[in-house]
Protein backbone atom coordinates (compact mmCIF):
# COMPACT_ATOMS: atom_id res chain seq x y z
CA UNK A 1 129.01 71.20 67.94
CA UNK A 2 128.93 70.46 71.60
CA UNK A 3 130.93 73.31 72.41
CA UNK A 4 128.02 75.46 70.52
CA UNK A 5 125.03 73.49 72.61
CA UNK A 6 126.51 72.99 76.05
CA UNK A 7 124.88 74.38 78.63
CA UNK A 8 127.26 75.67 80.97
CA UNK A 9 130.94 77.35 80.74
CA UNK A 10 132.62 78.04 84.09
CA UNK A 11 135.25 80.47 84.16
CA UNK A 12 137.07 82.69 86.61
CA UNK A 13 134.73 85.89 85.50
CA UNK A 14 131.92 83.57 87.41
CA UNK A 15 133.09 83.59 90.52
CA UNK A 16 132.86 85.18 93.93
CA UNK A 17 134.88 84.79 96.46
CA UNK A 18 133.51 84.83 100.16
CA UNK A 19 135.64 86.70 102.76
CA UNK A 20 134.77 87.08 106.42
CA UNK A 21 136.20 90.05 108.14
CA UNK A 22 136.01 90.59 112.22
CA UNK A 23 137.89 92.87 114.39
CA UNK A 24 141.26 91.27 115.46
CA UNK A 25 141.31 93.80 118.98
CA UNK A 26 144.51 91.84 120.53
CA UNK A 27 144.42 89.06 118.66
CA UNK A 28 145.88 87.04 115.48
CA UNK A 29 144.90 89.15 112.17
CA UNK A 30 143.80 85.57 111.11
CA UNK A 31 141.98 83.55 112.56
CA UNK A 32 141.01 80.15 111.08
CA UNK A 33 137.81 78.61 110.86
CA UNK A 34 137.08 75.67 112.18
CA UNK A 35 134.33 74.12 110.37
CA UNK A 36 135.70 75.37 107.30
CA UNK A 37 139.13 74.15 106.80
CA UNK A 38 141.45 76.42 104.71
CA UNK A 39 139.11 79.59 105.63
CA UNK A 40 139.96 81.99 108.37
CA UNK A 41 138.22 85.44 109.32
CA UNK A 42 140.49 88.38 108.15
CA UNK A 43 141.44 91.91 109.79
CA UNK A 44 140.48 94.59 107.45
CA UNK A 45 144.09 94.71 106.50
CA UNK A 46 144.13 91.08 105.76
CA UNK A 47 140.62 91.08 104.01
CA UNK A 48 142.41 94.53 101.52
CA UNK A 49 145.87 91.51 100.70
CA UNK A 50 142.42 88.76 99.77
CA UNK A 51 140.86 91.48 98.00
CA UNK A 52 144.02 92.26 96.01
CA UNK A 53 144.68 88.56 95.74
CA UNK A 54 141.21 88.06 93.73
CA UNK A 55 141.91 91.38 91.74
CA UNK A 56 145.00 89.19 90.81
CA UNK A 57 143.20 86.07 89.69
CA UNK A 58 140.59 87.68 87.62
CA UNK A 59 137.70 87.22 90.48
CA UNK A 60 135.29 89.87 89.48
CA UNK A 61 133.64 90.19 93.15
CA UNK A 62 134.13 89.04 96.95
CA UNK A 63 131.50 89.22 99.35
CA UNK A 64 132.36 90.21 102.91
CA UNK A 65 130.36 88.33 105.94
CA UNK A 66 131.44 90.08 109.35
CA UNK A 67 132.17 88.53 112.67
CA UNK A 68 130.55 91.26 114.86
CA UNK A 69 132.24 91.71 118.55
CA UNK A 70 129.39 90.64 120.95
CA UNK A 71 129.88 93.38 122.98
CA UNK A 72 128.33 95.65 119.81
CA UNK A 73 125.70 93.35 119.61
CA UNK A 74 122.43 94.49 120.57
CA UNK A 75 118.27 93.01 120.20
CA UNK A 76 117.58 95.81 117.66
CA UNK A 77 121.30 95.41 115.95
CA UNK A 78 121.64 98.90 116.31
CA UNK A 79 125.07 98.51 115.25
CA UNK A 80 124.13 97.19 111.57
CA UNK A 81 122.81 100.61 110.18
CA UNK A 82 125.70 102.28 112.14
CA UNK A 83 128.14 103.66 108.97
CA UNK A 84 131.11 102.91 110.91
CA UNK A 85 130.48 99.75 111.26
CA UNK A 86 132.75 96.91 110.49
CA UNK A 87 131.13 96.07 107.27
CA UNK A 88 131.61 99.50 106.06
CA UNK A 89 134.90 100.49 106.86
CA UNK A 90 135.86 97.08 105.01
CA UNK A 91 133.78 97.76 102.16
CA UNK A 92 135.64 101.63 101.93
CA UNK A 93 139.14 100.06 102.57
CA UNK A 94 138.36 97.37 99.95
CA UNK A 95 137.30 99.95 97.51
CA UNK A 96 139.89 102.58 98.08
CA UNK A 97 142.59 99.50 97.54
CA UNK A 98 140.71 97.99 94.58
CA UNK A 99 138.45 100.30 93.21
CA UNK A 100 137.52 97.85 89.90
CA UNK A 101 136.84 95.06 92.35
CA UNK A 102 132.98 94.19 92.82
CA UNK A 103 132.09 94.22 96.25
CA UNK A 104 128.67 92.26 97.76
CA UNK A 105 127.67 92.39 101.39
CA UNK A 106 124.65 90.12 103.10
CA UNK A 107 121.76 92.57 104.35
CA UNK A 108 120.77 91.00 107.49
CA UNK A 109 120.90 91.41 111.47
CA UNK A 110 121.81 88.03 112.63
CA UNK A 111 125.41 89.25 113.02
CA UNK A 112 124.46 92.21 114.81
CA UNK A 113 121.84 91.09 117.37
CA UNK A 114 122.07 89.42 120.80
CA UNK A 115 119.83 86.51 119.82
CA UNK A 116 120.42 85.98 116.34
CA UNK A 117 117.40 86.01 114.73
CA UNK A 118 117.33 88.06 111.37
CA UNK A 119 114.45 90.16 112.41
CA UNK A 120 113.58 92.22 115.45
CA UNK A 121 111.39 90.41 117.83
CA UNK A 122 108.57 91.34 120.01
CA UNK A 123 108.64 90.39 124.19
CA UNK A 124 107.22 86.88 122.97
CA UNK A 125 109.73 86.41 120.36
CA UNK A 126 107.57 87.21 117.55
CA UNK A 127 109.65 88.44 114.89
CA UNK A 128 108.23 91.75 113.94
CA UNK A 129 108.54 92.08 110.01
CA UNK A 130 107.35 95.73 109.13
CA UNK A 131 109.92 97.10 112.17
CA UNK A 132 112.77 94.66 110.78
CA UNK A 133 112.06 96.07 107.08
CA UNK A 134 112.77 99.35 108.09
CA UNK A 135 116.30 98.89 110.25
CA UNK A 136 117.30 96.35 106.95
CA UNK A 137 116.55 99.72 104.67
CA UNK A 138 119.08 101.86 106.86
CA UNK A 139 121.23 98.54 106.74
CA UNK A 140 121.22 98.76 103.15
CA UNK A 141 122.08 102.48 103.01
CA UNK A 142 125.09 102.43 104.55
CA UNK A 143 126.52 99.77 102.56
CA UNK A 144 125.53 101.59 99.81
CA UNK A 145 127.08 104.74 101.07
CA UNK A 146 130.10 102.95 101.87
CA UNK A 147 130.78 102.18 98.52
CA UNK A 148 128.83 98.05 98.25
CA UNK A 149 127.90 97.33 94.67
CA UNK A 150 125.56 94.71 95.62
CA UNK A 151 123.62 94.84 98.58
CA UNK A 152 122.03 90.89 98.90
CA UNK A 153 119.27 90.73 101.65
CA UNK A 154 119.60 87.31 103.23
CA UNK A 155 116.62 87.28 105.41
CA UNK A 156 113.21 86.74 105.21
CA UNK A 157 111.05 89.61 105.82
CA UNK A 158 107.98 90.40 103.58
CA UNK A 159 108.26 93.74 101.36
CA UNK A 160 112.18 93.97 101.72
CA UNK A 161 113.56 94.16 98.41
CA UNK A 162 110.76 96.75 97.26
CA UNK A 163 111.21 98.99 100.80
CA UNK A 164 115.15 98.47 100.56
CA UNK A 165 114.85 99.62 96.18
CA UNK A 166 112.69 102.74 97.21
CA UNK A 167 115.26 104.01 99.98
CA UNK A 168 118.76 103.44 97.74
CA UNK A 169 117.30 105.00 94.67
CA UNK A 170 115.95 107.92 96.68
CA UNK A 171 118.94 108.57 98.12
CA UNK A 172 120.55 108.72 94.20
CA UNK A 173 122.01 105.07 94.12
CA UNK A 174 120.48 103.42 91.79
């Protein structure tokens, strides 16, 4: 009987791992984390063996956070709607190696910006929410043209799941 009534069952199928990816340039293809101990940020090639690894174990999805190179990091973040960004070409290489695997990436510009705010900001430091809505809709397209299953806005900008719905499914992924 309490099997029937519980609440909760917590399997394998439930889980999803979180992988951060950044671009090794001379450097170890892992890197650990600090303030996370037994986590490191992964090359692409490393994040594809972690990717396998969970295809392996049964984990249904990973989602990939990206260490962005400060020198691509601009006030506008620019660099997050750019489709050869470092989010996408880990999302294609994760998808071309494990096709089955569910893939989720964060939409949001504190990665990509110089002061790492979520939103664009005005000269006073206003965050300016109908401008940040629209680069977070280009975002969001280019994950999804990468190949992302789940695009999952992070920030906090009025309108952004409606505005970021209307551009995917116009541009056929629904």
């Amino acid at each position: 009987t309490r099997r029937l009534v519980r609440e909760h069952t917590l399997s394998v199928a439930d889980l999803i791992w979180p992988l951060f990816v950044h671009e090794p340039g001379s450097g170890p293809a892992r890197v650990a984390i600090a303030s996370m101990p037994g986590v490191e940020r992964l090359s692409i090639d490393e994040l594809v063996v972690e990717a396998r690894e969970a295809v392996a174990l049964g984990i249904p999805a990973i989602a990939i956070f990206p260490v962005i190179d400060a020198a691509l990091k601009t006030p506008d973040g620019e660099h997050a709607h750019d489709p050869e960004n470092l989010v996408c070409r880990a999302v294609r290489a994760v998808k071309q190696a494990c096709p089955e695997l569910g893939v989720i990436c964060d939409v949001a510009l504190d990665p990509f910006t110089t002061h790492g705010q979520d939103g664009l900001l005005d000269d006073t430091g206003y965050i300016l929410n109908d401008e940040t809505v629209a680069v977070l809709q280009q975002q969001a397209l280019v994950q999804a043209e990468a190949g992302v299953d789940i695009v999952a806005p992070s920030d906090m900008m009025d309108g952004r799941i409606g505005a970021i719905r209307r551009t995917l499914e116009a541009k056929g992924h629904i």
